[in-house]
C-alpha atoms as a PDB file:
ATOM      1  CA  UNK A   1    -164.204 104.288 177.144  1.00  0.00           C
ATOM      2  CA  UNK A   2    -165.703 101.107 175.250  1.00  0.00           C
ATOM      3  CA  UNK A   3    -163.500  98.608 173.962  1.00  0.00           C
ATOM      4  CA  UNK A   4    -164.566  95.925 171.455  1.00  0.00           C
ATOM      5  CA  UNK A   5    -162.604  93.235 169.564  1.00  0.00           C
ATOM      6  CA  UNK A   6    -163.326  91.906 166.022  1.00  0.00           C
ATOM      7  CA  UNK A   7    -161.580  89.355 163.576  1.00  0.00           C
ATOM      8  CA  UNK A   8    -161.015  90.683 160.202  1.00  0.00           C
ATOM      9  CA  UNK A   9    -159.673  88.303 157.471  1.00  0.00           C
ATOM     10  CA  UNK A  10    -158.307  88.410 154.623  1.00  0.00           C
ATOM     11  CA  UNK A  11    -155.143  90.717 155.718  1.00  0.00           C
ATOM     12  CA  UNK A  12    -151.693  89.396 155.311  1.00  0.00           C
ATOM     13  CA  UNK A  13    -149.095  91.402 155.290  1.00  0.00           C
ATOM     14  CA  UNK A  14    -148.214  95.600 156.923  1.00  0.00           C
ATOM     15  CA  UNK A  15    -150.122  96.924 154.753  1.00  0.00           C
ATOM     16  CA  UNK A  16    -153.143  95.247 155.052  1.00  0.00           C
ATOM     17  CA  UNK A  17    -153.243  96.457 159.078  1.00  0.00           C
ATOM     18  CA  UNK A  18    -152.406  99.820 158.183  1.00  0.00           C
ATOM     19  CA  UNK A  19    -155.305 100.058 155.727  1.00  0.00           C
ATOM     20  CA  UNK A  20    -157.929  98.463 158.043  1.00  0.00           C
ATOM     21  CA  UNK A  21    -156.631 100.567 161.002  1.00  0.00           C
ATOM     22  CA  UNK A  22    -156.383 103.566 158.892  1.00  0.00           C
ATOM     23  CA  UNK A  23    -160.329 102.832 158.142  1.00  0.00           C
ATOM     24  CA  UNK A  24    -161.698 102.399 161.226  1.00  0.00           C
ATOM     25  CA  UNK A  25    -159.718 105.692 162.987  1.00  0.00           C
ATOM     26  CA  UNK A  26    -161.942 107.156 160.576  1.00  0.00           C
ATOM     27  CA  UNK A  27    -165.048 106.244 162.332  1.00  0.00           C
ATOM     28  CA  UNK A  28    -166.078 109.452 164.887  1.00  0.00           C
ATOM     29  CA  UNK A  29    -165.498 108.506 168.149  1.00  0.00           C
ATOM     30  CA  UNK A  30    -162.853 105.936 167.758  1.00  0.00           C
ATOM     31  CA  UNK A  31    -159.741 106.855 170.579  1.00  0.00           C
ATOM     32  CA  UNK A  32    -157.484 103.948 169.581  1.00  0.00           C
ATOM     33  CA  UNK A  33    -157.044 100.856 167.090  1.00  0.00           C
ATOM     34  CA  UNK A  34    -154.790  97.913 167.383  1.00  0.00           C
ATOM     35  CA  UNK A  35    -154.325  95.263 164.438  1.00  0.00           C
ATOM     36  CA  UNK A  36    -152.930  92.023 165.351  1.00  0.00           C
ATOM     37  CA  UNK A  37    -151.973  90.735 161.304  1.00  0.00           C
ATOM     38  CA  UNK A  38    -151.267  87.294 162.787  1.00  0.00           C
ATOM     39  CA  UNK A  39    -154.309  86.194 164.601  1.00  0.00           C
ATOM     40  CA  UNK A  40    -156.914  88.632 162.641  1.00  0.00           C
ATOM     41  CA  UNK A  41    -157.494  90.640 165.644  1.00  0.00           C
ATOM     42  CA  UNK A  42    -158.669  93.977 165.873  1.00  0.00           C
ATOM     43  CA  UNK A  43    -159.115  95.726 169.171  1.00  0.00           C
ATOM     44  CA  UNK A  44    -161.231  99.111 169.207  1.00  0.00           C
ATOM     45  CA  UNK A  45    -161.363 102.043 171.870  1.00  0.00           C
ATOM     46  CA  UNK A  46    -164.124 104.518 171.459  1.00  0.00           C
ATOM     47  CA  UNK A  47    -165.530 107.004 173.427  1.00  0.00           C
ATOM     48  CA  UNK A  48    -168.980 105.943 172.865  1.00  0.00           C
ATOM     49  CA  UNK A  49    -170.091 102.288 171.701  1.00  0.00           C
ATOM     50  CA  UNK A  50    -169.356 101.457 168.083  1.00  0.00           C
ATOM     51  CA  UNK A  51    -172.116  99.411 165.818  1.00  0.00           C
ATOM     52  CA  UNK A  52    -170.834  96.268 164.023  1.00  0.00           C
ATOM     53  CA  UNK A  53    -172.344  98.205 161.311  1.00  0.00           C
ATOM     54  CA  UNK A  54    -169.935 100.726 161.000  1.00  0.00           C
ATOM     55  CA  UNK A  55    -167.141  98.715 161.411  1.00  0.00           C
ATOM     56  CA  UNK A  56    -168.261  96.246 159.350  1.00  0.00           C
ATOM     57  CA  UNK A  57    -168.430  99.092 156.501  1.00  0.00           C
ATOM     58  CA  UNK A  58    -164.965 100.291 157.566  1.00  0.00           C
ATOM     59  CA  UNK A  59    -163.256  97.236 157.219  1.00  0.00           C
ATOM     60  CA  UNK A  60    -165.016  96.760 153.641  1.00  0.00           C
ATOM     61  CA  UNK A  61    -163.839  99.951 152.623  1.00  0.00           C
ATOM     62  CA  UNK A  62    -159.946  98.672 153.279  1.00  0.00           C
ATOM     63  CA  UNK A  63    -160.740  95.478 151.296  1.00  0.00           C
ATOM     64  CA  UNK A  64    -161.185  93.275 153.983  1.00  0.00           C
ATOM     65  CA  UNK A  65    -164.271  91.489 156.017  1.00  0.00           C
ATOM     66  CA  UNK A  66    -165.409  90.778 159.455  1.00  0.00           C
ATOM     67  CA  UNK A  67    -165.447  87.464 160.166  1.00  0.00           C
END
């Protein structure tokens, strides 16, 4: 299991973590996804290593960026 963390901004309310979360479970491979709205945080679990790539891409498609 790989974990990795990210900051995603722009997000400010439920919605906005269910949308990036939503997003990124998309991704093949991902196990688990935890959005912290208040600090920007976003923790991944994968089964296999994740590139910033698609995450990156992910979080776009919700609206949001990587900062």
């Amino acid at each position: 299991m790989t974990v990795a963390e990210y900051r995603v901004t722009g997000m400010t309310c439920g919605h906005c973590e269910r949308a990036v979360e939503a997003e990124i479970r998309r991704i093949g491979g991902v196990a688990d996804v935890s959005v912290d709205l208040s600090s920007g945080r976003v923790q991944v679990s994968s089964d296999v290593p994740l590139s910033d790539a698609e995450v990156r891409a992910a979080v776009e498609e919700a609206g949001y960026e990587l900062a």
